[in-house]
PDB file of N, CA and C in Angstrom:
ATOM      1  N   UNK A   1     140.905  66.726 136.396  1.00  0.00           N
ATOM      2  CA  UNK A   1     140.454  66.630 137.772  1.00  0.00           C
ATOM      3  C   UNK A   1     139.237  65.711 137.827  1.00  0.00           C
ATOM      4  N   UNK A   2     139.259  64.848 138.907  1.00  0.00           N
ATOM      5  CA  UNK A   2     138.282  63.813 138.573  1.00  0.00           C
ATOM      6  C   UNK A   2     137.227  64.261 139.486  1.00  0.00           C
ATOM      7  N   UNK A   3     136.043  64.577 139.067  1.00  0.00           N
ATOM      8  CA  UNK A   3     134.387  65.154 139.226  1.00  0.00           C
ATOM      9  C   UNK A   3     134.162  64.361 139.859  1.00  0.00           C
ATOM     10  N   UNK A   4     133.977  62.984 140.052  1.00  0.00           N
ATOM     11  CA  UNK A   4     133.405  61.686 140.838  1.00  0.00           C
ATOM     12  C   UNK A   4     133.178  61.689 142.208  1.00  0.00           C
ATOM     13  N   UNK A   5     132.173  61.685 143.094  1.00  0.00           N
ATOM     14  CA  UNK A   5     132.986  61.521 144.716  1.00  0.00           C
ATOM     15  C   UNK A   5     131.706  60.221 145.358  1.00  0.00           C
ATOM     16  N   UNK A   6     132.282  60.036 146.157  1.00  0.00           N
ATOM     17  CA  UNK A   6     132.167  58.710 146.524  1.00  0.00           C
ATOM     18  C   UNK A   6     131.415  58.305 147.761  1.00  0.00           C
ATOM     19  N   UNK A   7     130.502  58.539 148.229  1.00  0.00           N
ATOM     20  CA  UNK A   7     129.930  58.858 149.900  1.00  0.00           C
ATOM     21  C   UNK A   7     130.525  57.616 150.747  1.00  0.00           C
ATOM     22  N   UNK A   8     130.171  57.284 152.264  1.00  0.00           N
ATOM     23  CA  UNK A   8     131.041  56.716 153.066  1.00  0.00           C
ATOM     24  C   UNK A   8     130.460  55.073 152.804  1.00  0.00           C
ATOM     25  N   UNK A   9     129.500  54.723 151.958  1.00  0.00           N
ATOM     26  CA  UNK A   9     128.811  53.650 151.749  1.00  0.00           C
ATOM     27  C   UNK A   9     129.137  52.716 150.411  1.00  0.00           C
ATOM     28  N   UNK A  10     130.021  53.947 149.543  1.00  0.00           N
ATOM     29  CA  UNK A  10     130.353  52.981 148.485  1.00  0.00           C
ATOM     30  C   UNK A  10     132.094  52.782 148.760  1.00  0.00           C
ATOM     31  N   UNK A  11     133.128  53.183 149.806  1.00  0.00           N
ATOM     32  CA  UNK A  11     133.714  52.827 150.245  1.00  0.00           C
ATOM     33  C   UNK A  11     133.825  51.337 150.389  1.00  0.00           C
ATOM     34  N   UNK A  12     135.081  50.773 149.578  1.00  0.00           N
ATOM     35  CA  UNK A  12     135.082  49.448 149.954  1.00  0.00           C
ATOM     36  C   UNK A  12     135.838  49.129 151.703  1.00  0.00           C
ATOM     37  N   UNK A  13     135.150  47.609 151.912  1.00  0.00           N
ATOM     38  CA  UNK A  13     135.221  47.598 153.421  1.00  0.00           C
ATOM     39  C   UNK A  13     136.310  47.459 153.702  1.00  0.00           C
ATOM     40  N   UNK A  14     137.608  46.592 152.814  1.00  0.00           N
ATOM     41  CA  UNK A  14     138.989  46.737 153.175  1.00  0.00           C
ATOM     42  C   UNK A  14     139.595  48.185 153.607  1.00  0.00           C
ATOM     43  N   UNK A  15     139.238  49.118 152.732  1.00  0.00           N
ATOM     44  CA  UNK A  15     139.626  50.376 152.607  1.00  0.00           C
ATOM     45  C   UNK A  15     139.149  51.093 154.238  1.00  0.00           C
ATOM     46  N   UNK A  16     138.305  50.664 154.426  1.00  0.00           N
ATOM     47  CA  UNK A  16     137.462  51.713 155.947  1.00  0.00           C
ATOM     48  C   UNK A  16     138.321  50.613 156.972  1.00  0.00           C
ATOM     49  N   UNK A  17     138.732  49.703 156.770  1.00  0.00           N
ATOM     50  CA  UNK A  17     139.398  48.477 157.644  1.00  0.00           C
ATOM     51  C   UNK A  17     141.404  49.163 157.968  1.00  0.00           C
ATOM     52  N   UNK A  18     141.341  49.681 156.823  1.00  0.00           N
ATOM     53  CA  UNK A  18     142.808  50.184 156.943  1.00  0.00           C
ATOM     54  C   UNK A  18     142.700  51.675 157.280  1.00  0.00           C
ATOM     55  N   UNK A  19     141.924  52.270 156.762  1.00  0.00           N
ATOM     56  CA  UNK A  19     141.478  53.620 157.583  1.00  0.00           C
ATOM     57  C   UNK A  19     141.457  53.581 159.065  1.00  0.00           C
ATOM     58  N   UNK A  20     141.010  52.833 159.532  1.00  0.00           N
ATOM     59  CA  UNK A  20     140.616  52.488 160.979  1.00  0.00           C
ATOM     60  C   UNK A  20     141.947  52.028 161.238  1.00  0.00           C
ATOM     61  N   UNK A  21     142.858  51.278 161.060  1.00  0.00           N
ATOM     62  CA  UNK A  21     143.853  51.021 161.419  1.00  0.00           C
ATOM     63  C   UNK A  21     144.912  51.976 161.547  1.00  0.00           C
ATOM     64  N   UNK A  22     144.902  53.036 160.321  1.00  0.00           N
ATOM     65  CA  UNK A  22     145.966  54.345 160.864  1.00  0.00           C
ATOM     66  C   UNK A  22     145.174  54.903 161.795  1.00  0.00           C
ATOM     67  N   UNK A  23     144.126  55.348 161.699  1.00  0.00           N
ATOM     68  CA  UNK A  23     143.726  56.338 162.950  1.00  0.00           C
ATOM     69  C   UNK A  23     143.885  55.918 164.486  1.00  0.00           C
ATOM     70  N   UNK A  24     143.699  54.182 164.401  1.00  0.00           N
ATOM     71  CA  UNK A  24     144.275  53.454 165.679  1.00  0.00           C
ATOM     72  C   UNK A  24     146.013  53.975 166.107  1.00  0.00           C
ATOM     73  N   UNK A  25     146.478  53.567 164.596  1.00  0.00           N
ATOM     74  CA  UNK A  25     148.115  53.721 165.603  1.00  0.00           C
ATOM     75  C   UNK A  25     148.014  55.625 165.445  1.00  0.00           C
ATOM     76  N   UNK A  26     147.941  56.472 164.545  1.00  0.00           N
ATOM     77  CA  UNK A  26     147.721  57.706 165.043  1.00  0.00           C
ATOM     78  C   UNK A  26     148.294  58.048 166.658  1.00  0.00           C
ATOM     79  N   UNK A  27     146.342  57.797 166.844  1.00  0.00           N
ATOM     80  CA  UNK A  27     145.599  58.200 167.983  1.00  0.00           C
ATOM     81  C   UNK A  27     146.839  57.468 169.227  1.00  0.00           C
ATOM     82  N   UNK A  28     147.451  56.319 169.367  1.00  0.00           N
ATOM     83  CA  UNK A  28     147.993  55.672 169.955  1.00  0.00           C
ATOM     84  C   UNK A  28     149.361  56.284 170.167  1.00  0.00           C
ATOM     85  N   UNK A  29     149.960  56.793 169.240  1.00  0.00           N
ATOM     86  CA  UNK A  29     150.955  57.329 169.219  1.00  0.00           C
ATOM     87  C   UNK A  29     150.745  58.935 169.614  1.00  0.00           C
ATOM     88  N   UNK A  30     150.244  59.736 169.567  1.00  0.00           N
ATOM     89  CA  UNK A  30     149.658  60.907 170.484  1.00  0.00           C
ATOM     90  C   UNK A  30     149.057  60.808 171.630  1.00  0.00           C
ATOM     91  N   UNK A  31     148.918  59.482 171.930  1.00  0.00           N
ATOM     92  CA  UNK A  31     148.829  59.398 173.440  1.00  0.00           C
ATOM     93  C   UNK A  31     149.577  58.586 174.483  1.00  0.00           C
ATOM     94  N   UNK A  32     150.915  58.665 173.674  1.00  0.00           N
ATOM     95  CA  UNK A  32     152.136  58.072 174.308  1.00  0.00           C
ATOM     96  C   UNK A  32     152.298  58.713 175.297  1.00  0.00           C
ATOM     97  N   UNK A  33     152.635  58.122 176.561  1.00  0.00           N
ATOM     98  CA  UNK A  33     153.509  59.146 177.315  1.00  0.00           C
ATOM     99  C   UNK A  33     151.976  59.611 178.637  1.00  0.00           C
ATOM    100  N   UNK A  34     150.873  59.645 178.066  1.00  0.00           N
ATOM    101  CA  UNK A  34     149.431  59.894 178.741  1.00  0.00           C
ATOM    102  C   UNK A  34     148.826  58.637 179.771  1.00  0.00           C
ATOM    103  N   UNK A  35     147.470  59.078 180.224  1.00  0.00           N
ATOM    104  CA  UNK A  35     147.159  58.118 180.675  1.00  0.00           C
ATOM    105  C   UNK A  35     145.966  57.606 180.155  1.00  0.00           C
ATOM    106  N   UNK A  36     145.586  57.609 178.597  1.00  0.00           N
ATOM    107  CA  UNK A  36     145.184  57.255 178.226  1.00  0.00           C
ATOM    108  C   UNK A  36     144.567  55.367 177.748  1.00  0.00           C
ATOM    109  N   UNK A  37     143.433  55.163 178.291  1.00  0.00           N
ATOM    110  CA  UNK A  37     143.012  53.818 178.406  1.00  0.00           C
ATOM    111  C   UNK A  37     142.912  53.668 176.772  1.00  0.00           C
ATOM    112  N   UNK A  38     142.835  51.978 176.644  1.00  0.00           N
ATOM    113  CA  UNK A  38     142.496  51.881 174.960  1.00  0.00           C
ATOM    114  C   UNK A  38     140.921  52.388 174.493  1.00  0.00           C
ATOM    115  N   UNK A  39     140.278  52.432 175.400  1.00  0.00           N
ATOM    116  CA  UNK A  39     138.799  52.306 175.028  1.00  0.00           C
ATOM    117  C   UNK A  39     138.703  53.962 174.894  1.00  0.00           C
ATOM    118  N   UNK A  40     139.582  54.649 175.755  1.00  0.00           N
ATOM    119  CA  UNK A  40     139.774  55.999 175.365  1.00  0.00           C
ATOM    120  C   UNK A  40     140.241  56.565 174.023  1.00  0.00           C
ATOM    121  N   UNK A  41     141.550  55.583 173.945  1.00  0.00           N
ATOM    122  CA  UNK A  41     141.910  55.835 172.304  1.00  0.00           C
ATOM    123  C   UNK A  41     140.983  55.697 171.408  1.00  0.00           C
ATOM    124  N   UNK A  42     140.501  54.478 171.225  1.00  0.00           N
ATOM    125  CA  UNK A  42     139.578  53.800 170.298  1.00  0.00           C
ATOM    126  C   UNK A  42     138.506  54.537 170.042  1.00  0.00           C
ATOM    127  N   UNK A  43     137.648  55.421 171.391  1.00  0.00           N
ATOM    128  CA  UNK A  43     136.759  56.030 171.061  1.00  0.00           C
ATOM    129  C   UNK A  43     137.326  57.274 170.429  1.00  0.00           C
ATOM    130  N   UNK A  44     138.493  58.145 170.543  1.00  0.00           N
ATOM    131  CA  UNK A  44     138.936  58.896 169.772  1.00  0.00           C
ATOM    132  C   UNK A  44     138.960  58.482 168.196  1.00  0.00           C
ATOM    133  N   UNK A  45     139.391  57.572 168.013  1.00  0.00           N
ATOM    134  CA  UNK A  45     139.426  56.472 166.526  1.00  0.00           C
ATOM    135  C   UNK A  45     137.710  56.694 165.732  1.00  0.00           C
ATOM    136  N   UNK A  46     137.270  56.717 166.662  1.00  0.00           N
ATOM    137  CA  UNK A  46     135.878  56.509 165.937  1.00  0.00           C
ATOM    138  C   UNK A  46     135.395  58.079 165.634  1.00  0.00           C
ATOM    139  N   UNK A  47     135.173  58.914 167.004  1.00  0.00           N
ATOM    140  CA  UNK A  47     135.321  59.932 167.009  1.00  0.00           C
ATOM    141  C   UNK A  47     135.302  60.546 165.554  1.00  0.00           C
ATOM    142  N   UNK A  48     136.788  60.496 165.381  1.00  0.00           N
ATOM    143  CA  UNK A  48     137.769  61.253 164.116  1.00  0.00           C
ATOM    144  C   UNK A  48     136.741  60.546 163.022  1.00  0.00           C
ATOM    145  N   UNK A  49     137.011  59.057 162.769  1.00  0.00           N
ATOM    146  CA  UNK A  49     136.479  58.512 161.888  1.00  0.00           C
ATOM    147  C   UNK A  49     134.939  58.618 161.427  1.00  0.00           C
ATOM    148  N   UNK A  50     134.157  59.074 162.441  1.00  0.00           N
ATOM    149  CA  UNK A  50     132.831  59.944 162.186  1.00  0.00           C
ATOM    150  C   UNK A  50     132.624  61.406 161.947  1.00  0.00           C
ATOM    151  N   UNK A  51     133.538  61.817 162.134  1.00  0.00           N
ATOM    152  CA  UNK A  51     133.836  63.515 161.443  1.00  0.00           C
ATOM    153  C   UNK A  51     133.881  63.709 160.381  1.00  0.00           C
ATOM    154  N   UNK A  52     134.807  62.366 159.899  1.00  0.00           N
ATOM    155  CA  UNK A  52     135.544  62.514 158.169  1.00  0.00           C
ATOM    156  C   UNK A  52     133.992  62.038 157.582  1.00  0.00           C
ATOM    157  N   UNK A  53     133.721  61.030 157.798  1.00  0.00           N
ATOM    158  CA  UNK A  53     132.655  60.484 157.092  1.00  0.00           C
ATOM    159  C   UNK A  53     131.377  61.427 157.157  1.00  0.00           C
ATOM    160  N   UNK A  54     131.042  61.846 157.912  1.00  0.00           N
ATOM    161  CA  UNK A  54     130.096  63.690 158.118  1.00  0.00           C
ATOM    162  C   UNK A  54     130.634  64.144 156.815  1.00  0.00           C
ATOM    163  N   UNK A  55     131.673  64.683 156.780  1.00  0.00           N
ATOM    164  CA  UNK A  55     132.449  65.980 156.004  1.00  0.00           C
ATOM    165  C   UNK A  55     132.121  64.797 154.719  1.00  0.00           C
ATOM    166  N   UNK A  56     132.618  64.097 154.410  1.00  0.00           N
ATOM    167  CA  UNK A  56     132.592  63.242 153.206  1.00  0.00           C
ATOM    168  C   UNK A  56     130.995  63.177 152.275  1.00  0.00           C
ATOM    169  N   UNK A  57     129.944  62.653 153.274  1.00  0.00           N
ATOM    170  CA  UNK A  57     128.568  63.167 153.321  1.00  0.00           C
ATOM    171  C   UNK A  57     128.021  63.911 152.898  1.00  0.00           C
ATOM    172  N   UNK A  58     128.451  65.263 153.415  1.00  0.00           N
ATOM    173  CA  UNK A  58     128.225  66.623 152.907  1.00  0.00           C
ATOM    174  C   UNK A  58     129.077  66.929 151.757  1.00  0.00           C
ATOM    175  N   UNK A  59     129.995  66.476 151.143  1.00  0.00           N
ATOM    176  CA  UNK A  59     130.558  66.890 150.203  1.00  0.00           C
ATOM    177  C   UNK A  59     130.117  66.284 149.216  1.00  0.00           C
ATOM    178  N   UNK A  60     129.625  64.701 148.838  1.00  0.00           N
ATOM    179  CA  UNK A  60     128.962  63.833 148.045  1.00  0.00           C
ATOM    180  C   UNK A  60     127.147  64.835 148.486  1.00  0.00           C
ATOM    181  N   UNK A  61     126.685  65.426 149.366  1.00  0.00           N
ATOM    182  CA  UNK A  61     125.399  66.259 149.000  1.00  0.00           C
ATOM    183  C   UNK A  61     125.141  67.111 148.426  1.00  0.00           C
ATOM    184  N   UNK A  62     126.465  68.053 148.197  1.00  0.00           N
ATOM    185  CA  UNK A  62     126.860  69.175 147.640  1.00  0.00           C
ATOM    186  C   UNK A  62     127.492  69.362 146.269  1.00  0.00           C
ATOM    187  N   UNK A  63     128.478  69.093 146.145  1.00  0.00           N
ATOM    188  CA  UNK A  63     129.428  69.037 145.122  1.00  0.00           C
ATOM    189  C   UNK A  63     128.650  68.510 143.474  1.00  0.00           C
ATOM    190  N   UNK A  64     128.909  69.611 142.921  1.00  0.00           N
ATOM    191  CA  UNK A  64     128.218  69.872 141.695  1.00  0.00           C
ATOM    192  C   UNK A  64     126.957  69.535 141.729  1.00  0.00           C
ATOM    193  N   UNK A  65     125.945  70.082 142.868  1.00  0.00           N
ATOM    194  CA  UNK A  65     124.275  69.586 142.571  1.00  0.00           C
ATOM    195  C   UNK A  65     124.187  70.942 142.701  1.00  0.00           C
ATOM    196  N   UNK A  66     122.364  70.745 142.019  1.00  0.00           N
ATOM    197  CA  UNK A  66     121.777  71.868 142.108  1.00  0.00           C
ATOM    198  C   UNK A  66     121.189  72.075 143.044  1.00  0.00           C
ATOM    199  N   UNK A  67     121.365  74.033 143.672  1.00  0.00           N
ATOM    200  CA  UNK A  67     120.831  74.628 144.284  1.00  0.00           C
ATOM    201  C   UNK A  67     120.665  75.763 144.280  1.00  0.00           C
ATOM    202  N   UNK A  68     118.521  75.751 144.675  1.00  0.00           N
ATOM    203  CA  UNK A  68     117.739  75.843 144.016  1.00  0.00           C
ATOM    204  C   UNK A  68     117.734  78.013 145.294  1.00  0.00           C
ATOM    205  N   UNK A  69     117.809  78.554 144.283  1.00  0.00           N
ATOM    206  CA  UNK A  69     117.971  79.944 144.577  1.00  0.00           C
ATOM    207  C   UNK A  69     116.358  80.860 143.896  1.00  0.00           C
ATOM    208  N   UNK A  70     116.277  81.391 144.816  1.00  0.00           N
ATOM    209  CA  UNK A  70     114.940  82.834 144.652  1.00  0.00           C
ATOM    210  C   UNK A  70     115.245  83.558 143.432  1.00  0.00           C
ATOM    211  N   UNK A  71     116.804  83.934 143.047  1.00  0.00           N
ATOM    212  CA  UNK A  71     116.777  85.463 142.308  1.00  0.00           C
ATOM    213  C   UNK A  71     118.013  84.240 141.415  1.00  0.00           C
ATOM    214  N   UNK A  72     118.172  84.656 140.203  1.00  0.00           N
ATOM    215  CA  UNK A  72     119.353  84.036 139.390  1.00  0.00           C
ATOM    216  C   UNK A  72     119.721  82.686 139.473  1.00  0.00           C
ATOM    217  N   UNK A  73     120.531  81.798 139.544  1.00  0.00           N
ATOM    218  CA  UNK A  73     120.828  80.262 139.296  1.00  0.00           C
ATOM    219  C   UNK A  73     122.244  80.262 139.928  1.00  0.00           C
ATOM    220  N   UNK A  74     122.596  78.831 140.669  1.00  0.00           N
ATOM    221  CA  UNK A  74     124.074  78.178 140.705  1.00  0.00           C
ATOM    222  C   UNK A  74     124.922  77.632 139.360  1.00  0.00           C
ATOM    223  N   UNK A  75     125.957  78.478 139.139  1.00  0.00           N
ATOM    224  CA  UNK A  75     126.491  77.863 137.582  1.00  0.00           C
ATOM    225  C   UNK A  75     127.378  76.624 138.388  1.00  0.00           C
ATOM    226  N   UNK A  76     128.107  77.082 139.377  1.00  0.00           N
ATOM    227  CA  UNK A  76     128.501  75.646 139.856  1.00  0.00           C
ATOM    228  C   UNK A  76     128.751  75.780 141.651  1.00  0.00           C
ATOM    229  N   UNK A  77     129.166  74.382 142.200  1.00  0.00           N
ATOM    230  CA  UNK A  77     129.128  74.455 143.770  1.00  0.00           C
ATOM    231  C   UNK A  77     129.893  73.317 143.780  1.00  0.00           C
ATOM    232  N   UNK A  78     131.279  73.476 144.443  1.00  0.00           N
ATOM    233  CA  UNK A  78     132.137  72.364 144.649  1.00  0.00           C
ATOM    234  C   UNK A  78     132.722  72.710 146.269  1.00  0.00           C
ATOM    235  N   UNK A  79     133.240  71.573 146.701  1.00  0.00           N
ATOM    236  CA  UNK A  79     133.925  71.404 147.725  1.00  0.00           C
ATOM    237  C   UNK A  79     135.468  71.873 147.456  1.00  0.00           C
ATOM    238  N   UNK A  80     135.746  73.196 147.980  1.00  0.00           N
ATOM    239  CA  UNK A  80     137.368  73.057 147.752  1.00  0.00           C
ATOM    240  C   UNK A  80     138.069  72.767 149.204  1.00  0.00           C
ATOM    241  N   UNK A  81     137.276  72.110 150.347  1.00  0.00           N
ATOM    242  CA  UNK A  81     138.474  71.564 151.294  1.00  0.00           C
ATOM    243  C   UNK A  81     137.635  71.574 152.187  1.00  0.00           C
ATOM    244  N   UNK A  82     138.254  69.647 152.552  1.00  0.00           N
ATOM    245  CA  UNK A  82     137.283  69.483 154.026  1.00  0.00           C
ATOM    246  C   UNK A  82     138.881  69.416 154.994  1.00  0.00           C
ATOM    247  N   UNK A  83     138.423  69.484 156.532  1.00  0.00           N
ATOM    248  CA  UNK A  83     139.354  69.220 157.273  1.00  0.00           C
ATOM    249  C   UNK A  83     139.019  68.907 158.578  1.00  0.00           C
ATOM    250  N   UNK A  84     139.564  67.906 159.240  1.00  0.00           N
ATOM    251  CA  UNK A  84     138.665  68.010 160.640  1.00  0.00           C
ATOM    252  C   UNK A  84     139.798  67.888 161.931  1.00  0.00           C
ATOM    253  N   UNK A  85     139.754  68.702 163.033  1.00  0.00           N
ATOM    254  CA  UNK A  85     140.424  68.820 163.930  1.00  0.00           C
ATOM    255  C   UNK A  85     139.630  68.204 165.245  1.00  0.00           C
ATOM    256  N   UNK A  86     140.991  68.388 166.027  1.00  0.00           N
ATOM    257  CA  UNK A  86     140.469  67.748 167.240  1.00  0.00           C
ATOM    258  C   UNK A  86     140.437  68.948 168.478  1.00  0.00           C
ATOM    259  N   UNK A  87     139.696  69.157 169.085  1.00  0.00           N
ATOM    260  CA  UNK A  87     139.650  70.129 169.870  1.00  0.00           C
ATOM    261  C   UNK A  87     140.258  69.957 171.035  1.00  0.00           C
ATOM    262  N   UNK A  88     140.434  71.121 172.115  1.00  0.00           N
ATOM    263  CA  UNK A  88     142.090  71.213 172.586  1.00  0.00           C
ATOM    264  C   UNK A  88     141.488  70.128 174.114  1.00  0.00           C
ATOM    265  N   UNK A  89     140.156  69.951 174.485  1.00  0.00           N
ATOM    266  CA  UNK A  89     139.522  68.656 175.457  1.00  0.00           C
ATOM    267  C   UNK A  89     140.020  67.388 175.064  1.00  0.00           C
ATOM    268  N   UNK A  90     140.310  66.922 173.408  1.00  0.00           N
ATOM    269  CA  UNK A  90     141.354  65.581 173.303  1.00  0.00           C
ATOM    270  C   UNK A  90     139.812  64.966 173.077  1.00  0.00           C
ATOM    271  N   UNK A  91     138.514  65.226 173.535  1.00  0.00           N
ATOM    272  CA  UNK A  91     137.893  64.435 172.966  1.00  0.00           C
ATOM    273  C   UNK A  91     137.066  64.708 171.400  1.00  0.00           C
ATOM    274  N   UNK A  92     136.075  66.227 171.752  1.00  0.00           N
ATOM    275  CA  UNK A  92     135.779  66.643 170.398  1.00  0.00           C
ATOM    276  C   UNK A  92     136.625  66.783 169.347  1.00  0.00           C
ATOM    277  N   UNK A  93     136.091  66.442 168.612  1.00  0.00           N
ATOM    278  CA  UNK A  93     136.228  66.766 167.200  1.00  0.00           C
ATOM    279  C   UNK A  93     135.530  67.782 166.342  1.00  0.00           C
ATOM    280  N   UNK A  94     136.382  68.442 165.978  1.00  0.00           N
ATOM    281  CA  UNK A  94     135.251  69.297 164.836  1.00  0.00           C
ATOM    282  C   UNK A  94     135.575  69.833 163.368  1.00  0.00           C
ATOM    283  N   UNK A  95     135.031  69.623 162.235  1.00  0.00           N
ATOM    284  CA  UNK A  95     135.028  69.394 160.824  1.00  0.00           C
ATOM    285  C   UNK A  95     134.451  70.706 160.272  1.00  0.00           C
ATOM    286  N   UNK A  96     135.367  70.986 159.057  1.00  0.00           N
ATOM    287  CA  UNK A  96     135.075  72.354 158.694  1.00  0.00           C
ATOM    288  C   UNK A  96     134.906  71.938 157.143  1.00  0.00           C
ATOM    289  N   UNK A  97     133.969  72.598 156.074  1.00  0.00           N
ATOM    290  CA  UNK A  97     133.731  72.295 154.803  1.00  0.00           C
ATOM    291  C   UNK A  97     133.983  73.672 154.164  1.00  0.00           C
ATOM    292  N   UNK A  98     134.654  73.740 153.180  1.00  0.00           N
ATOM    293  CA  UNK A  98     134.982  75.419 152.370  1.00  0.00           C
ATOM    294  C   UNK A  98     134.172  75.081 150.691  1.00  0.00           C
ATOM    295  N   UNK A  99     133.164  75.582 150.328  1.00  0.00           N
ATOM    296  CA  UNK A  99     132.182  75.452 149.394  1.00  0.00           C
ATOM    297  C   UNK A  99     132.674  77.010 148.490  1.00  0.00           C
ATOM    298  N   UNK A 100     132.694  76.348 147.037  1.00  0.00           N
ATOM    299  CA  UNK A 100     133.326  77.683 146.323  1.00  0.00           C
ATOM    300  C   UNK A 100     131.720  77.546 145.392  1.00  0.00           C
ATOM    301  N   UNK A 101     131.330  78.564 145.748  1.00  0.00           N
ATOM    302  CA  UNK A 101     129.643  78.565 144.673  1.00  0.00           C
ATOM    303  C   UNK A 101     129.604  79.687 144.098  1.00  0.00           C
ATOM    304  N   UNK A 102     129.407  79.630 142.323  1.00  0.00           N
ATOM    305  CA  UNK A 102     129.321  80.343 141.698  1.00  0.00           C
ATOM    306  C   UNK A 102     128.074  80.125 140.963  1.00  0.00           C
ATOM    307  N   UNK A 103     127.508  82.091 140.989  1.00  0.00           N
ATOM    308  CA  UNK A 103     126.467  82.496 141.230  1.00  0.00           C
ATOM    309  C   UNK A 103     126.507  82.898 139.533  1.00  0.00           C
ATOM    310  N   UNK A 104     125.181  83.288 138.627  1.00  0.00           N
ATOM    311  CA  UNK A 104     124.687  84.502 138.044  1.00  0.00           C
ATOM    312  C   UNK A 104     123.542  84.649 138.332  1.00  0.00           C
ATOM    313  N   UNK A 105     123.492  85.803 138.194  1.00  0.00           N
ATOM    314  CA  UNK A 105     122.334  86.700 138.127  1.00  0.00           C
ATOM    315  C   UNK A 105     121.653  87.158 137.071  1.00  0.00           C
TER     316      UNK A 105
END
């Protein structure tokens, strides 16, 4: 399992260029049929695309660092699952992080 993670800055720019491009047709294609403007889509596009990069953030802050506890020590702290939804307004977004931290005492 590869330990490595990568925050939204060492992302190469092709890569965030094609990212942006599925979330375009995505977003475009769930709002078939709507009356959705592009600047509406697009800001959904970004939207999403600033959620992930949040969650991504926090997982490159977290994931295997130390933290610093009153009583006993962290033996370890990983990310086991980011995910981010869109809320049922079509505009929010909101991102959930599941942190597995193991403790002794």
């Amino acid at each position: 399992m590869n330990t490595e993670h990568q925050t939204l800055a060492d992302v190469p720019f092709w890569m965030l260029v094609l990212l942006s491009m599925a979330g375009l047709s995505g977003e475009m294609l769930r709002a078939s049929g709507s009356d959705l403007s592009l600047r509406q889509i697009l800001q959904r596009v970004a939207l999403r695309f600033l959620a992930s990069g949040l969650l991504t953030e926090i997982d490159a802050a977290t994931h295997e660092r130390p933290l610093p506890l009153t009583t006993g020590r962290v033996v370890s702290i990983r990310v086991d699952r980011k995910q981010t939804n869109r809320e049922p307004d079509g505009v929010t977004y909101q991102g959930s992080v599941t942190l597995r931290i193991i403790t002794q005492h």
